[in-house]
C-alpha atoms as a PDB file:
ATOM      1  CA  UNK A   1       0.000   0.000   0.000  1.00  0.00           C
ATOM      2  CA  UNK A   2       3.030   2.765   1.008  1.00  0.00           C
ATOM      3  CA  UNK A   3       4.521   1.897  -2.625  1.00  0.00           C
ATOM      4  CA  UNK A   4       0.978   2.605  -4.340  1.00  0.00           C
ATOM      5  CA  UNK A   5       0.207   5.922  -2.147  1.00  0.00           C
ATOM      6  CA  UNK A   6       3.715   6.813  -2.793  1.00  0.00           C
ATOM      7  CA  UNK A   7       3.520   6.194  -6.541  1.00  0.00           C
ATOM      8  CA  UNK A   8       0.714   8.358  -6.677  1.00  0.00           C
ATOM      9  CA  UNK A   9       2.033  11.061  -4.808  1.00  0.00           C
ATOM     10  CA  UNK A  10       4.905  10.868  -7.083  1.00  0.00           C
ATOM     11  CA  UNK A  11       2.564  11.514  -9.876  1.00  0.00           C
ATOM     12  CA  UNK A  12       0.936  14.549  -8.798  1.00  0.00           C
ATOM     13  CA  UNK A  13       3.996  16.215  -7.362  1.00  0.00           C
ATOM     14  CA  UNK A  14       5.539  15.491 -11.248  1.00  0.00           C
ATOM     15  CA  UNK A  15       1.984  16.409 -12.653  1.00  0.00           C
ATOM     16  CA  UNK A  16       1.860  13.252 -14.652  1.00  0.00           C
ATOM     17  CA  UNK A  17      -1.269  11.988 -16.225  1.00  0.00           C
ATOM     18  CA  UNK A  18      -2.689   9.112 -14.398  1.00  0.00           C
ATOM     19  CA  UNK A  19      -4.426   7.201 -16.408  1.00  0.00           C
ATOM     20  CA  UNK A  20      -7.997   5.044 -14.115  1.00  0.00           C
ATOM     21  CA  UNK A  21      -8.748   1.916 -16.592  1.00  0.00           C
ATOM     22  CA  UNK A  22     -12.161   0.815 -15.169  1.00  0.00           C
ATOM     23  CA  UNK A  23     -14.220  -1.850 -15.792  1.00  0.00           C
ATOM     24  CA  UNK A  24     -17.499  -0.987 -17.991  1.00  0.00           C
ATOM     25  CA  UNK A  25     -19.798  -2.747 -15.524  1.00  0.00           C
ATOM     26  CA  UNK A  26     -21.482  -0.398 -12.630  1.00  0.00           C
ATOM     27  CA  UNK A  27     -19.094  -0.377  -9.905  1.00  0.00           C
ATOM     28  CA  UNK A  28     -16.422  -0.178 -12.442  1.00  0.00           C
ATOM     29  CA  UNK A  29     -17.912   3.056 -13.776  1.00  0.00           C
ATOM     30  CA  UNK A  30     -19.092   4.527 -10.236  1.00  0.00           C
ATOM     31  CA  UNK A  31     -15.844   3.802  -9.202  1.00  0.00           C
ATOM     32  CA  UNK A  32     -14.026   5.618 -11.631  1.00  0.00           C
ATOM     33  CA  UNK A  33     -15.981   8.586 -11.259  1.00  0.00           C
ATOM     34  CA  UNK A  34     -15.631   9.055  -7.850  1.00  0.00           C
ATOM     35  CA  UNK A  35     -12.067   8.090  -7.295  1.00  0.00           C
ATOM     36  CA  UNK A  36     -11.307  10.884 -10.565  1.00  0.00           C
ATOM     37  CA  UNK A  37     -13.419  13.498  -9.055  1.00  0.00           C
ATOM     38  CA  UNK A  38     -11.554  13.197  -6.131  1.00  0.00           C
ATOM     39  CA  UNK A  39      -8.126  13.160  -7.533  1.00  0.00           C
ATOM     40  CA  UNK A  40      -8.976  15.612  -9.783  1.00  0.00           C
ATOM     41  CA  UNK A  41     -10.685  17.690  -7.219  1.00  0.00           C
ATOM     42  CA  UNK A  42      -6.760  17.408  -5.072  1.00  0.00           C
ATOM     43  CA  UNK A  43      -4.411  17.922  -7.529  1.00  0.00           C
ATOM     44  CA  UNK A  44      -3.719  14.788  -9.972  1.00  0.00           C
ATOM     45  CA  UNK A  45      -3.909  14.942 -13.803  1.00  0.00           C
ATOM     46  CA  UNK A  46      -6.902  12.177 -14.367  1.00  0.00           C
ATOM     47  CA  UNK A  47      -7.878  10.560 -17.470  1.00  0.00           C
ATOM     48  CA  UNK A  48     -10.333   7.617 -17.692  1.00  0.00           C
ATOM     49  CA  UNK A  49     -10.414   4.511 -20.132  1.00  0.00           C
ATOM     50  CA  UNK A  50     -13.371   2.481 -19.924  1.00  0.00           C
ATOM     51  CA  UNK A  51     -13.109  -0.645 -22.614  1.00  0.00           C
ATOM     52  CA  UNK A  52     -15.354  -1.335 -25.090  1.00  0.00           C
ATOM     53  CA  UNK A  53     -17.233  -4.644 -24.120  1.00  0.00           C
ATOM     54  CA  UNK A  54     -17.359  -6.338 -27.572  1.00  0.00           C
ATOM     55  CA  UNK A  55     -14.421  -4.871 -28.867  1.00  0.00           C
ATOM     56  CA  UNK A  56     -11.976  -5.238 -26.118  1.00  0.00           C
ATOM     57  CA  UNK A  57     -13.487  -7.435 -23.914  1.00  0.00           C
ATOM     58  CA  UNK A  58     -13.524  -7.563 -20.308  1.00  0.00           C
ATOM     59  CA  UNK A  59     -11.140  -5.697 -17.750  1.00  0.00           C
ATOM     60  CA  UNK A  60      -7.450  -5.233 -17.932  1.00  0.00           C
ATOM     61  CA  UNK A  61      -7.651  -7.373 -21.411  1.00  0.00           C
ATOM     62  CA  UNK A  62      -4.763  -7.176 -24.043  1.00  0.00           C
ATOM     63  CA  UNK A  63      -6.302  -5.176 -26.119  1.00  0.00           C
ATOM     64  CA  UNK A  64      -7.531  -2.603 -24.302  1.00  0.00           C
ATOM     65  CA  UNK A  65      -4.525  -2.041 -22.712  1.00  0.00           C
ATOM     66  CA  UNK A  66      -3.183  -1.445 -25.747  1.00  0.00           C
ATOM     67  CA  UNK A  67      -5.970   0.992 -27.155  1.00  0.00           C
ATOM     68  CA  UNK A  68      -5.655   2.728 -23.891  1.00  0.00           C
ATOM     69  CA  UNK A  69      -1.951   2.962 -24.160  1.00  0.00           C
ATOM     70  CA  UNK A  70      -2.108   4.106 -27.636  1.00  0.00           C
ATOM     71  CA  UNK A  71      -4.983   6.854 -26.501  1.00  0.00           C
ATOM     72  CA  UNK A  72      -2.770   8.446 -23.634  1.00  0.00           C
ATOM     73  CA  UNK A  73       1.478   7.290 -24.559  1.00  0.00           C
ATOM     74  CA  UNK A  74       2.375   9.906 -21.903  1.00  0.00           C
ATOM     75  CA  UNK A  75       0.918   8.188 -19.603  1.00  0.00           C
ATOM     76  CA  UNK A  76       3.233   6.249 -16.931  1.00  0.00           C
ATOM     77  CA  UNK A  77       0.647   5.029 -14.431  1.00  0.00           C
ATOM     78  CA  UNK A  78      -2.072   3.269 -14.832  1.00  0.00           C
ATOM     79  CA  UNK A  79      -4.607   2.631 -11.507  1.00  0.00           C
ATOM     80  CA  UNK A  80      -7.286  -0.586 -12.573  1.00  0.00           C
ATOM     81  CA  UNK A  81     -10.393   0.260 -10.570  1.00  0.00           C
ATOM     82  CA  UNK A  82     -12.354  -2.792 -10.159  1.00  0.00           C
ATOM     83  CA  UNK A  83     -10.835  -4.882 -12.671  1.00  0.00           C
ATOM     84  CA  UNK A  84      -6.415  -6.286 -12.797  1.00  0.00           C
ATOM     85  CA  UNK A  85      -6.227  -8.862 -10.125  1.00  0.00           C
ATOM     86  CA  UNK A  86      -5.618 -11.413 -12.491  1.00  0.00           C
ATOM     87  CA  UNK A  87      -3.698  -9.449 -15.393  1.00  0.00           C
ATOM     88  CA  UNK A  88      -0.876 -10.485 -14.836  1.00  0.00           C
ATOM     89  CA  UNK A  89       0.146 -10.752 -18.680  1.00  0.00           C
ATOM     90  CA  UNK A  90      -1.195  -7.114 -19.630  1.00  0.00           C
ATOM     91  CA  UNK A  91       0.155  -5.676 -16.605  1.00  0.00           C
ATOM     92  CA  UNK A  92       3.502  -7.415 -17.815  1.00  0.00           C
ATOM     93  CA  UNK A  93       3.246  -5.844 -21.328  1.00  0.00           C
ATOM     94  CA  UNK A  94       2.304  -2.129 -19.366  1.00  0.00           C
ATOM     95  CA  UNK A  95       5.675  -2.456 -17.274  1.00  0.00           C
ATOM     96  CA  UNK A  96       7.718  -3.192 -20.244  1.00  0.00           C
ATOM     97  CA  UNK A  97       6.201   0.101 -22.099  1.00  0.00           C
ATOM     98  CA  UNK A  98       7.175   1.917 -18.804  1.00  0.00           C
ATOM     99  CA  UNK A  99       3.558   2.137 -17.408  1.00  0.00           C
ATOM    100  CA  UNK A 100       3.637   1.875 -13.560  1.00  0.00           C
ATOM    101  CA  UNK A 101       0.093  -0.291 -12.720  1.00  0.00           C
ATOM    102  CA  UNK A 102      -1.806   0.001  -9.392  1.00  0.00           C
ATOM    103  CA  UNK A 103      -4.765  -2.315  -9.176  1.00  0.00           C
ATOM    104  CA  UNK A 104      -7.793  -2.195  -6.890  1.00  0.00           C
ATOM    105  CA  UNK A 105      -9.724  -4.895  -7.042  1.00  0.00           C
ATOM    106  CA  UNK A 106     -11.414  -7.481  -5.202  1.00  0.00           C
END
């Protein structure tokens, strides 16, 4: 948890875009839209991703990492809200394109 907060407060202090991937169901999206107003509302440069369901399938999927990675290429951290935990390959591919990854998840 210190290395996430950290991470984050790294971010802001550096204004770097941070990017929340959530997932398209409802506490993906209600997530993601309280966790960037909030951010947003202290400091943090906040984009949002939410993938397509029948193009890019569900959560932290290959292909919408990519898309989202191709959308915002400045980005260098990436927070999954309610989606990750089991990403392991597309958080993999993130880290080698120098995207930091914080997942929340259950």
């Amino acid at each position: 948890m210190r290395e996430a907060v950290d991470r984050l407060f790294r971010a802001r202090a550096a204004r770097e875009p941070v990017i929340l991937f959530g997932d398209y169901d409802v506490d993906g999206v209600t997530a993601c839209a309280l966790i960037g107003e909030v951010l947003s509302g202290l400091g943090w440069q906040i984009e949002i991703y939410l993938p397509h369901r029948m193009d890019e399938g569900y959560g932290l999927s290959q292909a919408a990492v990519e898309n989202c990675h191709a959308r915002f290429p400045q980005a260098r951290l990436m927070v999954a809200v309610d989606c990750g935990s089991t990403a392991v390959e597309s958080i993999s591919w993130l880290g080698r394109q120098g995207v930091d990854v914080i997942v929340l998840d259950h």
